[in-house]
Protein backbone atom coordinates (compact mmCIF):
# COMPACT_ATOMS: atom_id res chain seq x y z
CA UNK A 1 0.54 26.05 7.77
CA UNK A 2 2.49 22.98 6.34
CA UNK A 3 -0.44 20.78 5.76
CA UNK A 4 -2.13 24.10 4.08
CA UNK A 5 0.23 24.42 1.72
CA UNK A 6 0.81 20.91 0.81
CA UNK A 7 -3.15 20.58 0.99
CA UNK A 8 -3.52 23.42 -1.81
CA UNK A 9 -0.36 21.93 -4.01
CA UNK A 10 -2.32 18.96 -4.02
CA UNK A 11 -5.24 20.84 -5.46
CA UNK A 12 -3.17 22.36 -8.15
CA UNK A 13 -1.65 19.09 -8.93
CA UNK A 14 -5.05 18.13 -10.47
CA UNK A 15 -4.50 20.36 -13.05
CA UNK A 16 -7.77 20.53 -15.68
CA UNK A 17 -9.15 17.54 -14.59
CA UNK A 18 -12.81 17.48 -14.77
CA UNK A 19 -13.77 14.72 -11.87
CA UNK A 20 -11.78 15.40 -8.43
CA UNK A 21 -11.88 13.38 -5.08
CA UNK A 22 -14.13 15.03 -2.80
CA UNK A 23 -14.82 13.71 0.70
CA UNK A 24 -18.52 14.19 1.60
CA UNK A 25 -20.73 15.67 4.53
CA UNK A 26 -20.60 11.84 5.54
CA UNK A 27 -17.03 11.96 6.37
CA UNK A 28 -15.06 12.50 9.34
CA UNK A 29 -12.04 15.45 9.30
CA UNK A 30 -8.98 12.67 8.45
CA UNK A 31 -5.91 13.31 10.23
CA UNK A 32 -2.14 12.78 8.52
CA UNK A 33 -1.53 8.72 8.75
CA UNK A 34 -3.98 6.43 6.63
CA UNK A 35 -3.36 2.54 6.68
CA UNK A 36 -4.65 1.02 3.01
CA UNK A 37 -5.00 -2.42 3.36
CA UNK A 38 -5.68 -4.30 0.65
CA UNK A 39 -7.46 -8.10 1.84
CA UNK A 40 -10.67 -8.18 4.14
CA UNK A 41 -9.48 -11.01 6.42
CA UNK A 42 -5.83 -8.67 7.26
CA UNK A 43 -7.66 -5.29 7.54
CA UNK A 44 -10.37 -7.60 10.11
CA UNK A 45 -7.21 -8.04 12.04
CA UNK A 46 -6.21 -4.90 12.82
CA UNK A 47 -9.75 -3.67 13.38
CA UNK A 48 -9.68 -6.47 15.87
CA UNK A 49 -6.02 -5.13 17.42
CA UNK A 50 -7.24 -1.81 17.94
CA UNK A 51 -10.44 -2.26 18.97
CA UNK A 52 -12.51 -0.94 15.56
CA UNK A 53 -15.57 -1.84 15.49
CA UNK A 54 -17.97 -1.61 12.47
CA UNK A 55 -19.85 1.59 14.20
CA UNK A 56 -16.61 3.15 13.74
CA UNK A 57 -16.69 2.83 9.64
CA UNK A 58 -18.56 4.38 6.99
CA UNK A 59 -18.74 3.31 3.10
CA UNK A 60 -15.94 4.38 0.92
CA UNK A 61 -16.74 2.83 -2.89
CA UNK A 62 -17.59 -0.44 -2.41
CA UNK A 63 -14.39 -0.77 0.63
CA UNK A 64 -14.60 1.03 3.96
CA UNK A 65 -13.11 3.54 5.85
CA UNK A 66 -12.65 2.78 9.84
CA UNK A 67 -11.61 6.19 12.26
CA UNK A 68 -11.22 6.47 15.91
CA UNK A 69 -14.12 8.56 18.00
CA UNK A 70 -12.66 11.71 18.28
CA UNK A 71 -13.52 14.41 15.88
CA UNK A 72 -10.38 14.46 14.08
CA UNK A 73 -8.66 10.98 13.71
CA UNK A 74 -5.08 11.06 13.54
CA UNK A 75 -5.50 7.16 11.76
CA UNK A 76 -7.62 6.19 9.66
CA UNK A 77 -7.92 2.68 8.01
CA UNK A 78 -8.99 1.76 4.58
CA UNK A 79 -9.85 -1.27 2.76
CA UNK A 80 -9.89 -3.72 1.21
CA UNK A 81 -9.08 -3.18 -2.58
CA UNK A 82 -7.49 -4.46 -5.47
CA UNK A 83 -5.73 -3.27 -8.30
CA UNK A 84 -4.37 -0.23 -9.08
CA UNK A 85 -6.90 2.30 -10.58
CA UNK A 86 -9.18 1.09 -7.66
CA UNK A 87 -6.10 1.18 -4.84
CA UNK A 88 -5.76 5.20 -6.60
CA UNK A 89 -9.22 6.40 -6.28
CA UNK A 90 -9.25 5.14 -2.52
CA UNK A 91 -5.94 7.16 -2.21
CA UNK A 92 -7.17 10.67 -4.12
CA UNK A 93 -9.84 10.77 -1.62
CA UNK A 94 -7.76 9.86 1.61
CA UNK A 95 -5.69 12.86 0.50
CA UNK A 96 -9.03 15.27 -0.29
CA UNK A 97 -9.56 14.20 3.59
CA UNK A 98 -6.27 15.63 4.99
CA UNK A 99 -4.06 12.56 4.88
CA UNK A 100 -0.42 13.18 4.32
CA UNK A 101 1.19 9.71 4.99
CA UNK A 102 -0.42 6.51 3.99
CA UNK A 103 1.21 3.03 4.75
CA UNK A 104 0.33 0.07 2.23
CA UNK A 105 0.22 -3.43 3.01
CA UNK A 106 -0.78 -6.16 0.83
CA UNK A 107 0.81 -9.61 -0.67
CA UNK A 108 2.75 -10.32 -3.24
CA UNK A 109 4.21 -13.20 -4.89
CA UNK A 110 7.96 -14.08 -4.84
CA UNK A 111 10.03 -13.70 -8.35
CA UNK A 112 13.43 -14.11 -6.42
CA UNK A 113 14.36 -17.64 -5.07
CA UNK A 114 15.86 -16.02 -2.51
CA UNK A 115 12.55 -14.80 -0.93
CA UNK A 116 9.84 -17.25 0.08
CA UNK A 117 6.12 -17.61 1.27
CA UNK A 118 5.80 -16.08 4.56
CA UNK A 119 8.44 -14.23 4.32
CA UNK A 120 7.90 -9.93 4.84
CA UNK A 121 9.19 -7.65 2.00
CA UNK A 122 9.51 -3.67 2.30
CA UNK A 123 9.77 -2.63 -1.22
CA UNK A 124 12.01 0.33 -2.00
CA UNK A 125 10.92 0.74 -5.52
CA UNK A 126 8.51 -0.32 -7.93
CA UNK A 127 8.61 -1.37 -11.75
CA UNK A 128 5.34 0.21 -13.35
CA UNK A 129 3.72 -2.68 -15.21
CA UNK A 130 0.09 -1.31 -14.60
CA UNK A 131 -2.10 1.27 -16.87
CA UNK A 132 -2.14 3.86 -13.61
CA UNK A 133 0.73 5.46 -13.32
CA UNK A 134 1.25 6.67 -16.88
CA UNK A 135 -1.74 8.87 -16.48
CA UNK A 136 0.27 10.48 -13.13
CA UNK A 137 3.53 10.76 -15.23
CA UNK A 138 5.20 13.06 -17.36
CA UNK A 139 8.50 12.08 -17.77
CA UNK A 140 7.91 8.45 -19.40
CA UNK A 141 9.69 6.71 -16.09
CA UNK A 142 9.38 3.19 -16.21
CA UNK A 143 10.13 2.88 -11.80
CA UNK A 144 8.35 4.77 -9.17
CA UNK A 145 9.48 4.76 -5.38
CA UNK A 146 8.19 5.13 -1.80
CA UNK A 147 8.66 7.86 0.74
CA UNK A 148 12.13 7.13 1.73
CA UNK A 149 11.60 8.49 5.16
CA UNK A 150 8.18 6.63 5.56
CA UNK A 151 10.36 3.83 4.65
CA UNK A 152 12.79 4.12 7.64
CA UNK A 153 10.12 4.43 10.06
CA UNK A 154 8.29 0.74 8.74
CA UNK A 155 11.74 -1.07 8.78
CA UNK A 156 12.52 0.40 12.17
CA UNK A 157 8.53 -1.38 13.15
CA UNK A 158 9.80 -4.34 11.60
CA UNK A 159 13.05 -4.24 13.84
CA UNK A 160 11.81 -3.36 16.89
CA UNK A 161 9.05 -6.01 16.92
CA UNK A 162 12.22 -8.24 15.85
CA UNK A 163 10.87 -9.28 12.32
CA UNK A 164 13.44 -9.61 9.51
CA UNK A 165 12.52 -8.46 5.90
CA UNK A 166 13.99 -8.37 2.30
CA UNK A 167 13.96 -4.67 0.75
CA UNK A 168 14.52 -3.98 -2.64
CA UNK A 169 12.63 -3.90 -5.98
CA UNK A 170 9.48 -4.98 -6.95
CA UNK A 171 7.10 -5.34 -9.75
CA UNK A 172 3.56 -4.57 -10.48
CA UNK A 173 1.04 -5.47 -12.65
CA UNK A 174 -2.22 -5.38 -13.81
CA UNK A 175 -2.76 -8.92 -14.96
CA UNK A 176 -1.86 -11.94 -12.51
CA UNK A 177 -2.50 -14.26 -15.35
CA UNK A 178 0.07 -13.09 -17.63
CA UNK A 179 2.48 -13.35 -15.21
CA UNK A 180 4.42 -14.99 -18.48
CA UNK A 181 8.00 -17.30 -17.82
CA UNK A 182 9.30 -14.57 -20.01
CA UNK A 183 8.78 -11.54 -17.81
CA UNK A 184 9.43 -13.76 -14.44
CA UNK A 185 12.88 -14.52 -16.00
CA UNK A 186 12.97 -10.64 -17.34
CA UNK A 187 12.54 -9.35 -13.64
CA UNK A 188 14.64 -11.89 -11.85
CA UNK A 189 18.09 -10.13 -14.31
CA UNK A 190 16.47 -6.95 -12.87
CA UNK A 191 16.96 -8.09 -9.51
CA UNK A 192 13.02 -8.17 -8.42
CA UNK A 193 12.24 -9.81 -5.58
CA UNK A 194 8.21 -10.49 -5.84
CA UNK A 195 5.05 -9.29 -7.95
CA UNK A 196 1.90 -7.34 -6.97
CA UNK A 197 -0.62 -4.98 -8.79
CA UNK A 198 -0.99 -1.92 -6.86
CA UNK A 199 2.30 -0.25 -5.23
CA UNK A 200 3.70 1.37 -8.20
CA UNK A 201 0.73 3.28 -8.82
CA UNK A 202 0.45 4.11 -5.05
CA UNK A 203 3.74 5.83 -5.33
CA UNK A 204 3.36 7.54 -8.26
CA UNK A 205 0.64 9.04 -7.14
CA UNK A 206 2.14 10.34 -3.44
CA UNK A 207 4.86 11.67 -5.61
CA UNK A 208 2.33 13.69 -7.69
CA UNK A 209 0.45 14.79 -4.67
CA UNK A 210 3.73 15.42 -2.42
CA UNK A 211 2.56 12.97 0.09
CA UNK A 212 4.27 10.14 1.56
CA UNK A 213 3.49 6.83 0.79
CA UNK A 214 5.16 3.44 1.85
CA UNK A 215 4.44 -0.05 1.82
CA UNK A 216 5.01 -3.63 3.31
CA UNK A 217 4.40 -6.87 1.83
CA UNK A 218 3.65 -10.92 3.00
CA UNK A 219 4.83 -13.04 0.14
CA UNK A 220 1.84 -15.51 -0.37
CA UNK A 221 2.81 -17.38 -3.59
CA UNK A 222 6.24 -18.20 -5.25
CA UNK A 223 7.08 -17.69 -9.42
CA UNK A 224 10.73 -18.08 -9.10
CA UNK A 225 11.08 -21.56 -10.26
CA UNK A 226 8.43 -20.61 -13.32
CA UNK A 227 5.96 -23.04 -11.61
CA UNK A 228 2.76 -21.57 -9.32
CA UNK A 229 3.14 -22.31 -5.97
CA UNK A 230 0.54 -21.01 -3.51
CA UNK A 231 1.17 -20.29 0.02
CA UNK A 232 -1.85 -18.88 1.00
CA UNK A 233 -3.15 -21.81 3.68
CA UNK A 234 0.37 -22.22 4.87
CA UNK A 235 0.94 -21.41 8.37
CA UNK A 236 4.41 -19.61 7.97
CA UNK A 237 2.25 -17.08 5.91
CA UNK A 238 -0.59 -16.81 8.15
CA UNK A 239 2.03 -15.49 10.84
CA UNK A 240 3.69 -13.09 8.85
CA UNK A 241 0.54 -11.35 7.53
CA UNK A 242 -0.05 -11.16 11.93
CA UNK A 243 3.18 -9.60 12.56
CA UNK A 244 2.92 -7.15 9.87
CA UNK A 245 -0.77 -6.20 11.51
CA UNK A 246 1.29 -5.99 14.93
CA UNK A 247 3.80 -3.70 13.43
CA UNK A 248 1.27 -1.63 12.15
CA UNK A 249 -0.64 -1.70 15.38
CA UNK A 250 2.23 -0.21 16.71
CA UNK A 251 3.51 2.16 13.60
CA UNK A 252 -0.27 3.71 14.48
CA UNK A 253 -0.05 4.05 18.74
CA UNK A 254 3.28 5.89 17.12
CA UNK A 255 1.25 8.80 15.32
């Protein structure tokens, strides 16, 4: 009855818009938890983890969408994507399908010097800094935030697999290349911890659609010192981005 009436809140969320996610004959029935993951080579991983093979998937825009065999899958897996307006339209239509919880994870890049490649990064709130959200919005907020429960359950993952994390604000954007000195030092007096483009909008929008969304990060680059430094070969962040896929491994036998 629950997921009925949250189902048809969502539907009068949408208001008078004239295009609406619809999920096709092609799709399976989605059950409540989705995993978005946002790079091929992590969302390969945890295909590989729990045993998803390609026979499992079907197209979803130009990402795809992996389910178990049964006829209803309590967990599905999306990916990969980039961006927000991209990162939204594979959300609408995981909600159209019956999902109610979704769990991000992606990488980010570090704006405090306190957090560093490799490092994992639950954020608790977001600073909107991408063209997405406004069009999700009606009260001119400048922050969006996760499910705070959804939130609890990831850092409890995250503990139990013995993994420590930062937690705290974060900022994202649409355009990694004006990442400027002026807004890194801007965002470090705001007490941001890293950078990304799409969990702000991913909020907003599980706020609009009563659904809960949360997210982890892997930091793969550092900004802090206003110099680029990639991490993305380094081994410290190759094992991080493994334990998060282990975590969520087990955040889905959970569901």
């Amino acid at each position: 009855m629950r997921q009925h009436q949250n189902q048809e809140s969502s539907r009068m969320a949408q208001g008078d818009a004239i295009v609406n996610p619809v999920t096709g004959i092609d799709y399976l029935s989605l059950g409540p938890l989705a995993v978005m993951v946002s790079t091929v080579g992590d969302l390969n991983t945890i295909c590989r983890m729990m045993d998803l093979s390609q026979d499992q998937s079907k197209p979803l825009f130009i990402s795809r969408i992996y389910t178990t065999d049964s006829r209803i899958s309590k967990v599905s897996l999306a990916g990969p994507f980039v961006g927000a307006p991209y990162a939204v339209m594979i959300l609408e239509t995981l909600i159209a399908g019956g999902v109610r919880e979704v769990i991000f994870f992606g990488w980010c890049g570090a704006i405090s010097p306190q957090v560093s490649i490799g490092d994992v990064l639950v954020p608790t709130s977001a600073i909107i800094d991408e063209g997405t959200s406004k069009h999700y919005l009606n009260n001119g907020s400048f922050e969006s935030g996760p499910s705070e429960s959804l939130v609890k359950r990831i850092k409890a993952a995250l503990r139990q697999r013995g993994l420590s994390y930062h937690e705290g604000r974060i900022w994202s954007t649409d355009a990694i290349f004006r990442e400027t000195k002026g807004k890194v030092r801007q965002y470090q007096s705001k007490q941001v911890l890293a950078v990304e483009m799409e969990a702000s909008a991913l909020f907003t929008v599980g706020k609009y659609h009563h659904i809960d969304v949360g997210g982890v990060l892997v930091v793969s680059d550092e900004l802090s010192t206003l110099k680029w430094q990639p991490g993305f070969k380094q081994d410290r962040f190759k094992q991080g981005r493994t334990a998060v896929c282990e975590v969520i491994k087990s955040l889905w036998r959970q569901a």
